[in-house]
Structures are given as structure tokens and as C-alpha cells.
N, C-alpha and C. Protein backbone atom coordinates (compact mmCIF):
# COMPACT_ATOMS: atom_id res chain seq x y z
N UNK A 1 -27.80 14.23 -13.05
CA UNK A 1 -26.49 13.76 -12.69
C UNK A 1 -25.52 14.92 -12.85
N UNK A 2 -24.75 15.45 -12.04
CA UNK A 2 -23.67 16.10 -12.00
C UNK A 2 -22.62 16.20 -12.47
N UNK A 3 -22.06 16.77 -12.96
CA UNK A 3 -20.51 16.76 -13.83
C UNK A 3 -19.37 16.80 -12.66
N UNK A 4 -18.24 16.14 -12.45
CA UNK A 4 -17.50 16.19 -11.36
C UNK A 4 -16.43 17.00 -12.18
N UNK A 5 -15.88 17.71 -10.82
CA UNK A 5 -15.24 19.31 -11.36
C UNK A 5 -13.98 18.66 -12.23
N UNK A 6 -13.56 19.00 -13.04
CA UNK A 6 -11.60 18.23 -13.59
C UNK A 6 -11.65 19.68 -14.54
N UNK A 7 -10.11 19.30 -14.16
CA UNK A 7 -9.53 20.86 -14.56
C UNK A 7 -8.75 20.34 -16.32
N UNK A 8 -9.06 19.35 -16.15
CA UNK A 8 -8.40 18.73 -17.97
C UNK A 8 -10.02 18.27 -18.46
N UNK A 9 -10.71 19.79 -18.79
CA UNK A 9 -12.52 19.17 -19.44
C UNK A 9 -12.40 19.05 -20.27
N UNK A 10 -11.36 18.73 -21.24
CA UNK A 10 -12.03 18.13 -22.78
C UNK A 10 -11.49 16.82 -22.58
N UNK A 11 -10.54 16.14 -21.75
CA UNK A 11 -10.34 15.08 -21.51
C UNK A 11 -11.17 14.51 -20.66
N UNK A 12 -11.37 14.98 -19.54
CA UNK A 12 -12.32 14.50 -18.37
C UNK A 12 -13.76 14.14 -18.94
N UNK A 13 -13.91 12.57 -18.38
CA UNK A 13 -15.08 12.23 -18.56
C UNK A 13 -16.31 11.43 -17.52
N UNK A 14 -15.57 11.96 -16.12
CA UNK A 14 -15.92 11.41 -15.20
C UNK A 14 -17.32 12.24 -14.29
N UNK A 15 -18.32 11.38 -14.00
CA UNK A 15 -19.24 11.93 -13.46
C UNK A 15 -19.26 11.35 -12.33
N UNK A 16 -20.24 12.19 -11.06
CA UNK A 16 -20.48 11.71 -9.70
C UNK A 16 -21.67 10.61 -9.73
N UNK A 17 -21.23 9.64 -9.15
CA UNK A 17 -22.14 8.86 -9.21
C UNK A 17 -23.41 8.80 -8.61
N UNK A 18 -24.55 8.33 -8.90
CA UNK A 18 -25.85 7.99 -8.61
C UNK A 18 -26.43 8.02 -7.34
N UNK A 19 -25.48 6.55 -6.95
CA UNK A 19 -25.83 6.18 -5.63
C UNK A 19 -24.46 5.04 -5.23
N UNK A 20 -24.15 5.34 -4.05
CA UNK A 20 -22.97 4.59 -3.27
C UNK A 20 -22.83 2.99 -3.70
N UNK A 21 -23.88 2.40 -4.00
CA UNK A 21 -24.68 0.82 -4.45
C UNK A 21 -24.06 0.70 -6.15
N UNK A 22 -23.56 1.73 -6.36
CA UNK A 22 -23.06 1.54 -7.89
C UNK A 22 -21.70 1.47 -7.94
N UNK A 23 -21.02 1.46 -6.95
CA UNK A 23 -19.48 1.58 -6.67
C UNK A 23 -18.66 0.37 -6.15
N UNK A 24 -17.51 -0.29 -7.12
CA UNK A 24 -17.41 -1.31 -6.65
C UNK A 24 -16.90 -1.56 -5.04
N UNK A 25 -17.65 -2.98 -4.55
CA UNK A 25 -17.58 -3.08 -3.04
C UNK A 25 -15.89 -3.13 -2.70
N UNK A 26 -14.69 -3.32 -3.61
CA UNK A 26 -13.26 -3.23 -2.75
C UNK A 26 -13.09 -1.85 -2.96
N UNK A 27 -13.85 -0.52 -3.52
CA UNK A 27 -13.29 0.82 -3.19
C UNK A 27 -13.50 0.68 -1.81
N UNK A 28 -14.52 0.12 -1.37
CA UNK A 28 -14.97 0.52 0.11
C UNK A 28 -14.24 0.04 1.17
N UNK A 29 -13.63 -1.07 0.67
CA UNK A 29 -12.74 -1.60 1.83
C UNK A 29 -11.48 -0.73 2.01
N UNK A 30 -11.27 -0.18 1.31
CA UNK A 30 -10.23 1.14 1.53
C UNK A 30 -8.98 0.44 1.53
N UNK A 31 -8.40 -0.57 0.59
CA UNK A 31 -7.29 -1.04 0.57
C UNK A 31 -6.31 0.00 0.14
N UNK A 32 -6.48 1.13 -0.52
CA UNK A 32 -5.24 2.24 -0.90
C UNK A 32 -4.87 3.13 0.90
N UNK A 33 -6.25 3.43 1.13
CA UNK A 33 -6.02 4.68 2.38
C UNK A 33 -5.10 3.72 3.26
N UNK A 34 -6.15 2.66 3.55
CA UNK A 34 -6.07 1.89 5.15
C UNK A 34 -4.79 0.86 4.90
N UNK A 35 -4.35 0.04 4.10
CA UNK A 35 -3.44 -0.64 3.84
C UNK A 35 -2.36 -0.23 3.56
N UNK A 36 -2.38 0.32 2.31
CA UNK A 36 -1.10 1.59 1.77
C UNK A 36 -0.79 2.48 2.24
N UNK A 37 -1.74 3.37 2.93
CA UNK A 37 -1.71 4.72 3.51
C UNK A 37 -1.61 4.56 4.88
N UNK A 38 -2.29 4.54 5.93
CA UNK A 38 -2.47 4.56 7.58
C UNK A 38 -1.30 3.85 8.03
N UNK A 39 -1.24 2.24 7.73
CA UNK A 39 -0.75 1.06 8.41
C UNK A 39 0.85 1.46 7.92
N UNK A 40 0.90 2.36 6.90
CA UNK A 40 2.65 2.42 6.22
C UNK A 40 3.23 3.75 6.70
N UNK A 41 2.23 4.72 7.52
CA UNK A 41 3.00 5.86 7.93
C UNK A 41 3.63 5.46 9.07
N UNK A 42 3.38 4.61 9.77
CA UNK A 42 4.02 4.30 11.27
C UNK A 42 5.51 3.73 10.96
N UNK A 43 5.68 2.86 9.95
CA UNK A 43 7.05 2.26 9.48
C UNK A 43 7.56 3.19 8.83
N UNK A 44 7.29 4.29 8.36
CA UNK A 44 7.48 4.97 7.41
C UNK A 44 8.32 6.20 8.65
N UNK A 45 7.76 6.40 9.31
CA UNK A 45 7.98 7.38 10.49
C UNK A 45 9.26 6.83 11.59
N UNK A 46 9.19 5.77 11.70
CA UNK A 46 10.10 4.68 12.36
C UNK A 46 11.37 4.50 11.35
N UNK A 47 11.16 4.40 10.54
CA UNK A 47 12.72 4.27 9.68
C UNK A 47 12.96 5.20 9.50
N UNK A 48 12.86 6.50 9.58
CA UNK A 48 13.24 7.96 9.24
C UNK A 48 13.93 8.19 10.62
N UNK A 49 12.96 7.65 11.35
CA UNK A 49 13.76 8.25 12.40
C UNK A 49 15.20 7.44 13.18
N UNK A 50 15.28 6.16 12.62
CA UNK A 50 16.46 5.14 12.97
C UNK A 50 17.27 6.11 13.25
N UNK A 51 17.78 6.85 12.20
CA UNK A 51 19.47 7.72 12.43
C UNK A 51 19.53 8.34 13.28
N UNK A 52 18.29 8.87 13.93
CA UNK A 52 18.26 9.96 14.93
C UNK A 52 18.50 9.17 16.63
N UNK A 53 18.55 8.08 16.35
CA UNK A 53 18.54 6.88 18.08
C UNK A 53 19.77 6.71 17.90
N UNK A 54 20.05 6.82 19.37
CA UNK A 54 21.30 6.88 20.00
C UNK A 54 21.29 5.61 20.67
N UNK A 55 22.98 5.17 20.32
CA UNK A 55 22.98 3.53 19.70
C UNK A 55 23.84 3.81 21.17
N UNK A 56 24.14 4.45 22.28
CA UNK A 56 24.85 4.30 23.51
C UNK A 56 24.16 4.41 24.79
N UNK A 57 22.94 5.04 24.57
CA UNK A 57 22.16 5.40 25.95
C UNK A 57 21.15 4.67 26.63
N UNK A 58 21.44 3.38 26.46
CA UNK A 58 20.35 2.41 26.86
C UNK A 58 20.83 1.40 28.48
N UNK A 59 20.53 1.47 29.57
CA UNK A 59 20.64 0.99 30.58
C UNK A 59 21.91 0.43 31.15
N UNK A 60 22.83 1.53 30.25
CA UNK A 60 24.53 1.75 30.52
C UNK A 60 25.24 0.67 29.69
N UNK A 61 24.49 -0.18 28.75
CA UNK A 61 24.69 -0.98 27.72
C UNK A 61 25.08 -0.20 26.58
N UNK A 62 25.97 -0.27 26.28
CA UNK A 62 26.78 0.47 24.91
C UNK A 62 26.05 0.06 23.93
N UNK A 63 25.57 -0.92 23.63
CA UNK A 63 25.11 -0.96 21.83
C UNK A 63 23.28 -1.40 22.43
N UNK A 64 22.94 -1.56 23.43
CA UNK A 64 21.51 -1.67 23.88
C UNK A 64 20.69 -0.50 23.07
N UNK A 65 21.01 0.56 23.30
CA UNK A 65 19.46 1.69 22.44
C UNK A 65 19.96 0.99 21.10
N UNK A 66 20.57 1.13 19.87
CA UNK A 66 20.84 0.65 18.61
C UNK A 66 20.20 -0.22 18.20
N UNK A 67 20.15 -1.60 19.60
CA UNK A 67 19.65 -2.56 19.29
C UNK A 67 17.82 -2.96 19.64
N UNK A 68 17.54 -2.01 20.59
CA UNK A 68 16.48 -1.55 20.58
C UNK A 68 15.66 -0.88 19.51
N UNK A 69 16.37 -0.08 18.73
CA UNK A 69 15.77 0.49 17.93
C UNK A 69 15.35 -0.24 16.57
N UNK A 70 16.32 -1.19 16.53
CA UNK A 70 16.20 -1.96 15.38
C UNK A 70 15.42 -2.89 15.08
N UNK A 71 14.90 -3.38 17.03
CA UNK A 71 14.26 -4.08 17.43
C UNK A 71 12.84 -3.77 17.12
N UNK A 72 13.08 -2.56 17.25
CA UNK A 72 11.38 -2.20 16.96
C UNK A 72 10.68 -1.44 15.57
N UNK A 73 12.06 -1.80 14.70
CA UNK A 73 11.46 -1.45 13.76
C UNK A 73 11.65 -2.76 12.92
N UNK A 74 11.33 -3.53 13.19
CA UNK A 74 10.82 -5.11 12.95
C UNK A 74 9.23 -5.04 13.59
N UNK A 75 9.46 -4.53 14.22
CA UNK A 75 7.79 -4.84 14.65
C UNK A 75 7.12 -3.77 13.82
N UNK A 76 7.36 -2.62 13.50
CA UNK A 76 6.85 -1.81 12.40
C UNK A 76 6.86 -2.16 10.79
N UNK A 77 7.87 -2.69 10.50
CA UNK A 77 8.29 -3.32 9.43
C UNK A 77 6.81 -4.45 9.01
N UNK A 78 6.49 -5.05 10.26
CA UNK A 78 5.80 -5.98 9.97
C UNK A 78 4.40 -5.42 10.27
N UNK A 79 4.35 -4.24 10.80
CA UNK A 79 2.65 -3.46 10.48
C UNK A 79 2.89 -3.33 8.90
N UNK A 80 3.57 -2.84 8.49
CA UNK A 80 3.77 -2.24 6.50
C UNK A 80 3.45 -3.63 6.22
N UNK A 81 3.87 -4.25 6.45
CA UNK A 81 3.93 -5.63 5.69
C UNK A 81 2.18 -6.58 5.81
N UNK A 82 1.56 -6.06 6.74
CA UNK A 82 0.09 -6.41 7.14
C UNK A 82 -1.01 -5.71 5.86
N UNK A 83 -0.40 -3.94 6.18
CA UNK A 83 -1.30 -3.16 5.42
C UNK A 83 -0.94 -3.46 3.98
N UNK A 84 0.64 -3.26 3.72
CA UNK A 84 0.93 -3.91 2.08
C UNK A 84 -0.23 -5.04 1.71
N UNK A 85 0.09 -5.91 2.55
CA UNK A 85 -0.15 -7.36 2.26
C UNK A 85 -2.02 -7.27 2.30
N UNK A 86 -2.18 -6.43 2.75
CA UNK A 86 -3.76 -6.34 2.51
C UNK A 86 -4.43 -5.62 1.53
N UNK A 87 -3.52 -4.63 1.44
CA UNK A 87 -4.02 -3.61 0.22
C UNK A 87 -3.74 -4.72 -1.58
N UNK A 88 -2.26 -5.58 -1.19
CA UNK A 88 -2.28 -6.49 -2.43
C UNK A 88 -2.92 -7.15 -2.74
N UNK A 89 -3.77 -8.07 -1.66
CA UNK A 89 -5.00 -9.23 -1.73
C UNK A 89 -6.21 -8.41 -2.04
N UNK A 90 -6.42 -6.87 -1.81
CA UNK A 90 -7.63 -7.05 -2.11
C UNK A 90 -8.04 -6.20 -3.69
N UNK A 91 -6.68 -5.77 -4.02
CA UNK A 91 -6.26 -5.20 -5.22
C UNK A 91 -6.31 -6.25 -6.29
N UNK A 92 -5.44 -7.37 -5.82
CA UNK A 92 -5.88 -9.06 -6.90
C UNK A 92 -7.04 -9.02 -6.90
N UNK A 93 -7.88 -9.22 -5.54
CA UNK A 93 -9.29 -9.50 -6.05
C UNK A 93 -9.86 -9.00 -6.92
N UNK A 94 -10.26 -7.42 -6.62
CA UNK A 94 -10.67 -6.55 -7.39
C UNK A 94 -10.28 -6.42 -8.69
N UNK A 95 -9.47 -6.77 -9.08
CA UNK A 95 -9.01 -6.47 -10.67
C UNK A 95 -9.56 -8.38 -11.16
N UNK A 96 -9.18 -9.10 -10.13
CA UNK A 96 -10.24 -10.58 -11.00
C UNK A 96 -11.41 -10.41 -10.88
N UNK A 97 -12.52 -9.42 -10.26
CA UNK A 97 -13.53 -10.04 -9.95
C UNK A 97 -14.13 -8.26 -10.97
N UNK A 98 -13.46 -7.86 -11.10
CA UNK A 98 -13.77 -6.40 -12.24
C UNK A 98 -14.84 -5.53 -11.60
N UNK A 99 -15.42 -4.38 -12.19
CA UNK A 99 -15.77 -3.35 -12.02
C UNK A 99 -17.68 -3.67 -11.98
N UNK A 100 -18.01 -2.94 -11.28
CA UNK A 100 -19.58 -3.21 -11.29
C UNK A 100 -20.23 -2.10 -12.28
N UNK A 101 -20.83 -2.17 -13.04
CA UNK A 101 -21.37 -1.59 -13.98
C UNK A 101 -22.70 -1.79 -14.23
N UNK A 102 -23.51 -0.81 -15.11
CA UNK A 102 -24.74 -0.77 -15.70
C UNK A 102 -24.71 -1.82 -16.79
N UNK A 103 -25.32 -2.67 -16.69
CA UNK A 103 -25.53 -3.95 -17.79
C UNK A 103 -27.23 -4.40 -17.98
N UNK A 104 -27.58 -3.48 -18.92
CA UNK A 104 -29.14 -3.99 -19.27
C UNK A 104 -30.01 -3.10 -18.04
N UNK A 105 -29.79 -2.08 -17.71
CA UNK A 105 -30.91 -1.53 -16.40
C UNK A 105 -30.51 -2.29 -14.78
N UNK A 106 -29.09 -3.09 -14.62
CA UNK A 106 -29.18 -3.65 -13.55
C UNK A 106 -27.30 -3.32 -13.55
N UNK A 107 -27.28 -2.60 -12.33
CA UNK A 107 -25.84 -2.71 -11.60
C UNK A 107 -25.20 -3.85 -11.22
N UNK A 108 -24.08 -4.72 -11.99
CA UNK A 108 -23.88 -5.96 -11.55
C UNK A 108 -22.03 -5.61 -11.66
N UNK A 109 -21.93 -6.83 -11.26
CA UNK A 109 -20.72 -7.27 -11.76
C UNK A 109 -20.71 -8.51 -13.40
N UNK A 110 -20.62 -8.06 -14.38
CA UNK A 110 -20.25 -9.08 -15.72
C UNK A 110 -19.34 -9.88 -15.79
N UNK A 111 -18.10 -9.67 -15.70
CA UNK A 111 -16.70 -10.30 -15.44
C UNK A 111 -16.75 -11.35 -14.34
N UNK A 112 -16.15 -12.79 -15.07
CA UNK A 112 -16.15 -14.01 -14.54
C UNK A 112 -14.68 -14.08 -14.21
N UNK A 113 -13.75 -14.51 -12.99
CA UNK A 113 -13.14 -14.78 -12.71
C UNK A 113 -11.63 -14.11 -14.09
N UNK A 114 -11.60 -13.00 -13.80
CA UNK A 114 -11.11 -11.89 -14.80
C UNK A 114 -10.90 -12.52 -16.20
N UNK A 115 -11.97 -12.64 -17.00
CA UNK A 115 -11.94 -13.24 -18.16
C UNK A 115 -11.85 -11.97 -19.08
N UNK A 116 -12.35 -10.83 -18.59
CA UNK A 116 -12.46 -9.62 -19.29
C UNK A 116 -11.05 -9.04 -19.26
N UNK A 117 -9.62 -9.76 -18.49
CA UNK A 117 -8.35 -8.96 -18.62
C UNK A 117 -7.70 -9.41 -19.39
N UNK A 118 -8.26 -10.72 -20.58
CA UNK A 118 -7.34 -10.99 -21.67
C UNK A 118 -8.14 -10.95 -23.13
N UNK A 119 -9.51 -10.58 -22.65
CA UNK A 119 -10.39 -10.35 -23.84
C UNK A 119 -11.13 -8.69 -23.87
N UNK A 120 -10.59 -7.99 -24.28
CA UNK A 120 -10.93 -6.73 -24.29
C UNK A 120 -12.54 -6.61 -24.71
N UNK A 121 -12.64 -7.27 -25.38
CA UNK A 121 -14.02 -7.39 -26.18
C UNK A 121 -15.20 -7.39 -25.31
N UNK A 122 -14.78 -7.66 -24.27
CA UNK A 122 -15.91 -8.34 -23.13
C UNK A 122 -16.58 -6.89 -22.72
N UNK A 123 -15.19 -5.69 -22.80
CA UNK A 123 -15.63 -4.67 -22.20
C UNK A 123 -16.67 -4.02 -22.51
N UNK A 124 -17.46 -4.34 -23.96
CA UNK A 124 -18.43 -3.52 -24.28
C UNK A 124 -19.49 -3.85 -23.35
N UNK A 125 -19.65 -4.89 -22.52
CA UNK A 125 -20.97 -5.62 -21.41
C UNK A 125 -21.60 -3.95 -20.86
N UNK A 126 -20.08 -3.29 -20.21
CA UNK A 126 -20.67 -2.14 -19.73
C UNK A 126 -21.32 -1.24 -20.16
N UNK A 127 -22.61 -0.68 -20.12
CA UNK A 127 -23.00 0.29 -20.70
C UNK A 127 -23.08 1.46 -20.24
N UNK A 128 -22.69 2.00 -18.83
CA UNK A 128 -22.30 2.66 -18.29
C UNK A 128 -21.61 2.05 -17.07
N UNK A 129 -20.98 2.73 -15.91
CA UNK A 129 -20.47 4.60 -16.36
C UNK A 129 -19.28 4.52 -17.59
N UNK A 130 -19.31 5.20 -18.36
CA UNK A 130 -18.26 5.33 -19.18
C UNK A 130 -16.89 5.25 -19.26
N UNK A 131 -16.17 3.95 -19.73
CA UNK A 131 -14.31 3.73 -19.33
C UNK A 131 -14.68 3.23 -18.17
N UNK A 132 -15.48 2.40 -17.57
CA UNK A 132 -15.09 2.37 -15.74
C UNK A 132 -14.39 0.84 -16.18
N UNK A 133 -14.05 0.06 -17.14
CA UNK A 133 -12.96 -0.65 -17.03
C UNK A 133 -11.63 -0.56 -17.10
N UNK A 134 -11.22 0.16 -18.11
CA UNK A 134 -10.06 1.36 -17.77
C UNK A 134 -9.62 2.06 -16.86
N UNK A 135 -10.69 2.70 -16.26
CA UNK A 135 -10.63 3.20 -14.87
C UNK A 135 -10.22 2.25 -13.67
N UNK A 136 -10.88 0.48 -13.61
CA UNK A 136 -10.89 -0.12 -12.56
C UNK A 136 -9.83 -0.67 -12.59
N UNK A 137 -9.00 -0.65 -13.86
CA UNK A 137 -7.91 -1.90 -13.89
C UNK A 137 -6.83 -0.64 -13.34
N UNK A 138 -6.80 0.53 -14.22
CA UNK A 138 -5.91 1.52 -13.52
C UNK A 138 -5.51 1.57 -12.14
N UNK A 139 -6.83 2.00 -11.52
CA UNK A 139 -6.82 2.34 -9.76
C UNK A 139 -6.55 0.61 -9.26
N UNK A 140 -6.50 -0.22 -9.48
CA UNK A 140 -5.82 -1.47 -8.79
C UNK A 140 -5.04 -1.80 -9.25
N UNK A 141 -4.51 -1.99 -10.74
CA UNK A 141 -3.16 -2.57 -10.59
C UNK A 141 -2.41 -0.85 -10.54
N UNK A 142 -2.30 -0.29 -10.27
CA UNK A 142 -1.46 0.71 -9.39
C UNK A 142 -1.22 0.39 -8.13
N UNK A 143 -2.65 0.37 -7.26
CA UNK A 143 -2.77 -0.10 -5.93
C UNK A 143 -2.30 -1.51 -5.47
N UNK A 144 -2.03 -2.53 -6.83
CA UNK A 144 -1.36 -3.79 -6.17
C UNK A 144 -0.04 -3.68 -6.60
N UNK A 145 0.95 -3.15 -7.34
CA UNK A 145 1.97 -2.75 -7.97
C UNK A 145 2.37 -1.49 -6.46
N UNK A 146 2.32 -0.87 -6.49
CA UNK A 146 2.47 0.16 -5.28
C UNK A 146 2.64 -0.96 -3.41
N UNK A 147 1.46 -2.07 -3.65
CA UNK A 147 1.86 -2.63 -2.37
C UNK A 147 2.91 -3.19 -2.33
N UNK A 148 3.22 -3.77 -3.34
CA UNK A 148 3.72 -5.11 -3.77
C UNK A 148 5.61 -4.29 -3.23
N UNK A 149 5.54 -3.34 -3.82
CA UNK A 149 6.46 -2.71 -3.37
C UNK A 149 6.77 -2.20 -2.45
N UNK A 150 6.02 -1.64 -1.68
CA UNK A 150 6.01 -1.80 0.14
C UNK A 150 6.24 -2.56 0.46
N UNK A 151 5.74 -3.66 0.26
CA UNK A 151 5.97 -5.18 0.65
C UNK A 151 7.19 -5.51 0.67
N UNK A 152 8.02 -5.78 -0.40
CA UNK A 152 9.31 -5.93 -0.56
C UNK A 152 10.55 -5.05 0.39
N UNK A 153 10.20 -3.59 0.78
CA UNK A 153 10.77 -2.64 1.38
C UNK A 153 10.68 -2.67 2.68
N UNK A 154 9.45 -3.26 3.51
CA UNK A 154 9.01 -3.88 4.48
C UNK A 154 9.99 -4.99 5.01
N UNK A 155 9.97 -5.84 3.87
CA UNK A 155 10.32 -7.40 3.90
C UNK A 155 11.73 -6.93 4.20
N UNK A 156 12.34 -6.44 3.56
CA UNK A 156 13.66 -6.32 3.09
C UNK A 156 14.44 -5.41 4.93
N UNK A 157 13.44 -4.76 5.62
CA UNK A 157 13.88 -4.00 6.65
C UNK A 157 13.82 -4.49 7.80
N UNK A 158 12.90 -5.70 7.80
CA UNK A 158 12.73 -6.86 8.43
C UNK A 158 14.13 -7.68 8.85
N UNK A 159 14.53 -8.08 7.71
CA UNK A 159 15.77 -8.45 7.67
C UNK A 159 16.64 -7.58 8.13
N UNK A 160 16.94 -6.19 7.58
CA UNK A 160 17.89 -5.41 8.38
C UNK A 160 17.78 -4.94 9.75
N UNK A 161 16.53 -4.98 10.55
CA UNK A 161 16.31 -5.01 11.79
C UNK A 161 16.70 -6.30 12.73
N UNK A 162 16.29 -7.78 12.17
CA UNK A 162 16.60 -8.43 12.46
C UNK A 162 18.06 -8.53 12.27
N UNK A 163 18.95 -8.34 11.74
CA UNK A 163 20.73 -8.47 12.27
C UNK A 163 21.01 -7.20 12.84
N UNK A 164 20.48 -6.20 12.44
CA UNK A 164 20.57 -4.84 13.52
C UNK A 164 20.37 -5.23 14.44
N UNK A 165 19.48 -6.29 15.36
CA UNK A 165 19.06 -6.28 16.75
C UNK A 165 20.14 -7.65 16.87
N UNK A 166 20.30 -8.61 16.29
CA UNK A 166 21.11 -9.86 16.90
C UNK A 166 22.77 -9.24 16.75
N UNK A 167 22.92 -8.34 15.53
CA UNK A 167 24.65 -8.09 15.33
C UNK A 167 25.03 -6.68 15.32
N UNK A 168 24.21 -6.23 16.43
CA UNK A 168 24.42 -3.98 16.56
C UNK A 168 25.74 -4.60 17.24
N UNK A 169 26.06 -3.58 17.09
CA UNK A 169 27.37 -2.74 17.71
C UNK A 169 27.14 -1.46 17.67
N UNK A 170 28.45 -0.65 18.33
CA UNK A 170 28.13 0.64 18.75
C UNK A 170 29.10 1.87 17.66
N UNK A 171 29.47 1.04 16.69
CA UNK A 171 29.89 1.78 15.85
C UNK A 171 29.49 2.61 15.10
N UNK A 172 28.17 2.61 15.18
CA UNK A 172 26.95 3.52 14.47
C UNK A 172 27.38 5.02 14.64
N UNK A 173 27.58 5.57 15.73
CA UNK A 173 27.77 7.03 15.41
C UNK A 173 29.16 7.57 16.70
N UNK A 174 29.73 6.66 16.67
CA UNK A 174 30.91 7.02 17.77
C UNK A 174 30.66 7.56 19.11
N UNK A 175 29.73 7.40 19.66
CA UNK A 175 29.83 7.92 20.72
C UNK A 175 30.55 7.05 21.82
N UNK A 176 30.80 6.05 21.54
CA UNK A 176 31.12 5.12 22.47
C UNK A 176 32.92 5.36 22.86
N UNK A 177 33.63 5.89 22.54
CA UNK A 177 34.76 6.56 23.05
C UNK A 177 35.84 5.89 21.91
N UNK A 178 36.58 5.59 22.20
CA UNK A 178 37.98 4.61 21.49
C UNK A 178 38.13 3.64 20.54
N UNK A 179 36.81 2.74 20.97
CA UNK A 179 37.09 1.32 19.99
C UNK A 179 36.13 2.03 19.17
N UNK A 180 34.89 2.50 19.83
CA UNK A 180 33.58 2.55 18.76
C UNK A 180 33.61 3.60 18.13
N UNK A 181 34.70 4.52 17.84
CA UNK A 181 34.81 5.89 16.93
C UNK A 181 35.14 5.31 15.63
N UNK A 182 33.96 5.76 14.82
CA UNK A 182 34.01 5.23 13.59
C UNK A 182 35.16 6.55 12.42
């Protein structure tokens, strides 16, 4: 078995694992990359760029692009809110349904419907890999704490897109001459 490289070695106690079959099955679903990560750069990219859309140049409609733009970052809003919302469900799971471990010569899961997150005691079941309950509760409730908050930021832009698109005006950056010079 291999030592995995860490640059903190008297702390580091993490080794490469065995075989892929020893790793619990929600790393694989990739709720951090694919939920948190992929599905949140597109909203993420879309609200950065709001300030930069020009709230006058839309089909000679004065507040039409503004309201376009706002328009569609409701529909982005609600990709974040898919990947959040997936990376959180499968982050709950994973932290109720716990870490798969070496127990007696057999890779299982021990932990009954997270009975092991109010009884510490339980944790000795594992006999290897070493800390991987520590480890499992870490990497998910980060990963459901982290969605959970996308989620909300999502939710919350949702709403500001939605009256951005029903109550734009063109006061956004003055281009609109007289009334709309902010």
C-alpha cells in the first residue's frame, strides 16, 4: 500500500486506497464537482456578468435588454439551485448512511440510519482506513453546508431576477437620455 504524498507528514495520515470498491458509493456520484462545481459556474458567470448588459439595446425597447438579462438569469439561478439542491441531498445521505469501512475482513457500511453521529462510540466498528469517520463527516457536512448556501444565493437571485424582469426600468446605467439618467 502506498503512502499518499502530504506536505504536513507528521500530521498526515492518509493512504491510497486498495481498490475503487472500498470508497464510499456518494464520492462517486460527484455531488461536490458536478452539483457544487460544474452546474454553479454557469450562474456564477451569468451574475458577474449582469452589470456588463446594456439595459437600452434591445429591439428599440428602452428597458427590454435589462429585462432580458434578468430574465435569464432566473433560468441560471435555477441551474445553481438543481446542482445545490443535488449536491445537498446527496451530502444528507451520505453523512446518514456513513462511511464504508474495513469491519472484520469485509468492506461494508456499519452505520444504521446515522446512529454513529450521536454516539461516537460506534466509531471504533471501523478498523480501517484510519479516521475515515472524521474524514467522512468532514468532506459532507462541508459539502452540504457549502450547498445549502448556494442554495439560498440561488434562491435569493431568483427573486431578484424575477422583479428585475416584471419591474426593470432603464435607470440602471443612464443611457436612456433625460428621464433615465440616474
Amino acid at each position: 500500500m502506498d503512502t499518499a504524498i502530504c506536505i504536513c507528514r507528521p500530521i498526515c495520515k492518509g493512504k491510497v486506497v486498495e481498490s475503487n470498491d472500498h470508497i464510499t458509493d456518494e464520492v462517486w456520484y460527484f455531488g461536490g464537482i458536478i452539483g457544487s462545481g460544474v452546474l454553479m459556474i454557469f450562474p456564477a458567470l451569468v451574475f458577474l456578468g449582469l452589470k456588463n448588459n446594456d439595459c437600452c439595446g434591445c429591439c428599440g425597447n428602452e428597458s427590454c435588454g435589462k429585462r432580458f438579462a434578468m430574465f435569464s438569469s432566473i433560468i441560471f439561478a435555477a441551474v445553481g439551485l438543481v446542482g445545490a439542491g443535488y449536491c445537498f441531498v446527496l451530502s444528507a445521505f451520505a453523512l446518514n448512511k456513513g462511511p464504508k469501512c474495513n469491519m472484520n475482513n469485509t468492506w461494508t457500511y456499519p452505520f444504521l440510519n446515522g446512529n454513529y453521529l450521536s454516539d461516537n462510540s460506534l466509531w471504533s466498528r471501523c478498523q480501517s482506513p484510519v479516521d475515515i469517520v472524521p474524514w467522512n463527516l468532514t468532506l459532507f457536512s462541508l459539502l452540504l453546508v457549502m450547498s445549502g448556501i448556494q442554495a439560498v444565493l440561488c434562491a435569493i437571485q431568483v427573486v431578484n431576477g424575477l422583479l428585475g424582469t416584471l419591474c426593470g426600468d432603464c435607470k440602471c446605467c443612464g443611457c436612456c437620455g433625460g428621464d433615465g439618467a440616474v
